[in-house]
C-alpha atoms as a PDB file:
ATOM      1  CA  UNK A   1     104.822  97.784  86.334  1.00  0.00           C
ATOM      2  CA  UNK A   2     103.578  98.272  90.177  1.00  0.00           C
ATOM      3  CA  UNK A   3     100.876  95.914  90.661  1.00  0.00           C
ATOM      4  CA  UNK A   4      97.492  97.477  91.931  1.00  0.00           C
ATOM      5  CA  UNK A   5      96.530  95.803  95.560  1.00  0.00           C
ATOM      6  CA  UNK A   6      93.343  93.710  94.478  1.00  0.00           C
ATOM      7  CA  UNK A   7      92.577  94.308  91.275  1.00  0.00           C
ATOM      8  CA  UNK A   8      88.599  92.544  91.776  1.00  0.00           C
ATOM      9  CA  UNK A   9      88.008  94.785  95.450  1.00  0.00           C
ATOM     10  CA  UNK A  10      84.419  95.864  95.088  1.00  0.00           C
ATOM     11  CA  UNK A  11      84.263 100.151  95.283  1.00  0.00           C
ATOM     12  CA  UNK A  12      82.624 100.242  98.587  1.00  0.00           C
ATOM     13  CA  UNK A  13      85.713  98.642 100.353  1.00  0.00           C
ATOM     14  CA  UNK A  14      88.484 100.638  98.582  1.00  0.00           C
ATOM     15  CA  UNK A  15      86.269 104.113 100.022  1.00  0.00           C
ATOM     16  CA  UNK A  16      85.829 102.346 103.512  1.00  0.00           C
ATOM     17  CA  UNK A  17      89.488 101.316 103.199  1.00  0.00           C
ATOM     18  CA  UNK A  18      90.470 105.298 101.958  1.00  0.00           C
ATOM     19  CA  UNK A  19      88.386 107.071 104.902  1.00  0.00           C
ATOM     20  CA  UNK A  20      89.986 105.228 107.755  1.00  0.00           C
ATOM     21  CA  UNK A  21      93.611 105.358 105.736  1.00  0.00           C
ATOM     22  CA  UNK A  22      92.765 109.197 105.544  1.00  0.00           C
ATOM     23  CA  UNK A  23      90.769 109.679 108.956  1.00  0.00           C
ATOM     24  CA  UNK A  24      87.905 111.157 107.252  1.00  0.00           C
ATOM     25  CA  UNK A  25      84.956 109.332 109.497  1.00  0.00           C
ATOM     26  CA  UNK A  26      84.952 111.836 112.078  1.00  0.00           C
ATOM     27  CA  UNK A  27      83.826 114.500 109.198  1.00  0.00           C
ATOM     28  CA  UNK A  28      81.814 112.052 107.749  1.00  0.00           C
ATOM     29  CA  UNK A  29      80.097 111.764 110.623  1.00  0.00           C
ATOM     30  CA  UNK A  30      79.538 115.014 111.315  1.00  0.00           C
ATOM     31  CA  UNK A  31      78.035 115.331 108.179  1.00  0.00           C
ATOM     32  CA  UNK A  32      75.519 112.360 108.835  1.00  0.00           C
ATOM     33  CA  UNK A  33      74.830 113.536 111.959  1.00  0.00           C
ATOM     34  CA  UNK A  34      73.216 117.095 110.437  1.00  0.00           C
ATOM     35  CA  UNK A  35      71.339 115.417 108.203  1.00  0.00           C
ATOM     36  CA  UNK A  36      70.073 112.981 110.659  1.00  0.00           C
ATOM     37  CA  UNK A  37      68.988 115.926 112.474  1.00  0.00           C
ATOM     38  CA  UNK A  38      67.197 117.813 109.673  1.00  0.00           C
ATOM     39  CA  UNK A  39      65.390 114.648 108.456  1.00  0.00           C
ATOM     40  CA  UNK A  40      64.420 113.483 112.324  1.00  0.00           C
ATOM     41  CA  UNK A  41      63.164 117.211 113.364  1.00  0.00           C
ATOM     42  CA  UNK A  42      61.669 118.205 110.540  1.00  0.00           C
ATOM     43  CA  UNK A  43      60.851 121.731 109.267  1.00  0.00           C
ATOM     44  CA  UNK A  44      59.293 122.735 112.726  1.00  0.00           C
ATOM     45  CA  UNK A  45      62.659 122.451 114.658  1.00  0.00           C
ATOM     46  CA  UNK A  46      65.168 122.900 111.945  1.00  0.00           C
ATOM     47  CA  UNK A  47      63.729 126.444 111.188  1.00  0.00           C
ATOM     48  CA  UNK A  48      65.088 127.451 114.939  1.00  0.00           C
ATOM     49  CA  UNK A  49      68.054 125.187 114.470  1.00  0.00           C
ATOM     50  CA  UNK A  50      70.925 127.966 114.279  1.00  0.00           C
ATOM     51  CA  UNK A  51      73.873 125.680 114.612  1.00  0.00           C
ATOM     52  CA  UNK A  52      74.545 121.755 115.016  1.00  0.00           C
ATOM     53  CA  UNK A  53      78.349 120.659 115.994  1.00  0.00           C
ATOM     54  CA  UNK A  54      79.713 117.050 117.102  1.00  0.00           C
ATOM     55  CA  UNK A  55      82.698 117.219 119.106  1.00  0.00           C
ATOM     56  CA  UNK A  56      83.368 113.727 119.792  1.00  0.00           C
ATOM     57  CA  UNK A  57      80.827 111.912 120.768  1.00  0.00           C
ATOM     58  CA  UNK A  58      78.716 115.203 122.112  1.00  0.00           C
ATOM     59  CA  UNK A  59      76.270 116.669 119.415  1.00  0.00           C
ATOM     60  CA  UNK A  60      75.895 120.840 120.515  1.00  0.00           C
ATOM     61  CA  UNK A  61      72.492 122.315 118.822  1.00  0.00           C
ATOM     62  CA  UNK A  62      71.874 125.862 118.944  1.00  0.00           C
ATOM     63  CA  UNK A  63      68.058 126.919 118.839  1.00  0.00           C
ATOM     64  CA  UNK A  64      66.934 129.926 118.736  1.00  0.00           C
ATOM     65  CA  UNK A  65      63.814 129.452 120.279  1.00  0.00           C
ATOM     66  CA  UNK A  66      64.058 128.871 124.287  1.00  0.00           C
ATOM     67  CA  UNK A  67      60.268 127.508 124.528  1.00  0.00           C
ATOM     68  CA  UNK A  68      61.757 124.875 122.026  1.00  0.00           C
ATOM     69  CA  UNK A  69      64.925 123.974 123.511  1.00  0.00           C
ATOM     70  CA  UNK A  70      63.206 123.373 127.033  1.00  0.00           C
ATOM     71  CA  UNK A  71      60.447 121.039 125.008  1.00  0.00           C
ATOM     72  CA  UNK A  72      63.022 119.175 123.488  1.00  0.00           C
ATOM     73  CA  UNK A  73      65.547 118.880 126.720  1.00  0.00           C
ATOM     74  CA  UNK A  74      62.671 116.266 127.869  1.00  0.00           C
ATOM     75  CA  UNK A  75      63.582 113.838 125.408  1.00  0.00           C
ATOM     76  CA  UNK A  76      67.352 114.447 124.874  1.00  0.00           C
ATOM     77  CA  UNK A  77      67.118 110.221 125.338  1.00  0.00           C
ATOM     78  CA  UNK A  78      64.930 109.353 122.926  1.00  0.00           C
ATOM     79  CA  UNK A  79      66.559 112.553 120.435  1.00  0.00           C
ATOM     80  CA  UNK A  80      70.163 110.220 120.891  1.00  0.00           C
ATOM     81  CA  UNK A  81      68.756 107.241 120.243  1.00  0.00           C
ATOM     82  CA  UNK A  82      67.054 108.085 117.081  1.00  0.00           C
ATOM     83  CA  UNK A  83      69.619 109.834 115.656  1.00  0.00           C
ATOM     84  CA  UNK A  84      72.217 107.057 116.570  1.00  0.00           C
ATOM     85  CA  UNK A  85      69.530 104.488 114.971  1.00  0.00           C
ATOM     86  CA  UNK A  86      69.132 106.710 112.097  1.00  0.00           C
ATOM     87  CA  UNK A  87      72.893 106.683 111.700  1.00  0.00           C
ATOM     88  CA  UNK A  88      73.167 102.665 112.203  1.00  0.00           C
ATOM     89  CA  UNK A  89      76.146 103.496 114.464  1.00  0.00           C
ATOM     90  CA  UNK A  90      76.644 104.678 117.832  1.00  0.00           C
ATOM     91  CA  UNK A  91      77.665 107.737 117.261  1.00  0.00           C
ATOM     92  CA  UNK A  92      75.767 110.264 119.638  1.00  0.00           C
ATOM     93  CA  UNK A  93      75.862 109.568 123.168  1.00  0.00           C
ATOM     94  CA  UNK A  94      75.340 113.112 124.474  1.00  0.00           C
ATOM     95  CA  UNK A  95      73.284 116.058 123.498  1.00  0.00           C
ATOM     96  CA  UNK A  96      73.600 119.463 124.622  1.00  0.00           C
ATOM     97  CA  UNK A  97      70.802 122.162 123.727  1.00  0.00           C
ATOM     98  CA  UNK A  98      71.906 125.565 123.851  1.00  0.00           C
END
């Protein structure tokens, strides 16, 4: 009979261990990311929120409202750094508004 490695390994290590074994984070993050986004912004920006990517470490949001996405280009800074501390990781480290 094949013995199981660690029989006593707590859940949350054997999913850490299976999303860097698969290379899931990236996705995962990407996920997180979004809903860092809606939850930060709120209803007033995520209802002209078209589209939210992360390619590596970039995070691309499409508005649909111009007046918004020049408002919000003055604190592209302080957007990263919430969503980063919002995600307990460095994740963001450059946002582009289009």
């Amino acid at each position: 009979m094949a013995k199981r490695n660690n029989d006593n390994q707590p859940i949350q290590d054997i999913l850490k261990e299976f999303v860097q074994t698969n290379n899931l984070q990236s996705g995962l993050d990407k996920v997180d990311v979004r809903e860092a986004w809606a939850n930060l912004m709120g209803n007033g920006v995520n209802n002209y929120t078209t589209a939210i990517e992360l390619k590596h470490d970039t995070l691309y949001v499409q508005l649909s409202s111009s007046v918004l996405r020049e408002e919000l280009s003055y604190g592209t800074e302080k957007i990263i750094k919430m969503l980063n501390e919002s995600l307990r990781k460095e994740i963001v480290k450059k946002l582009v508004l289009r």
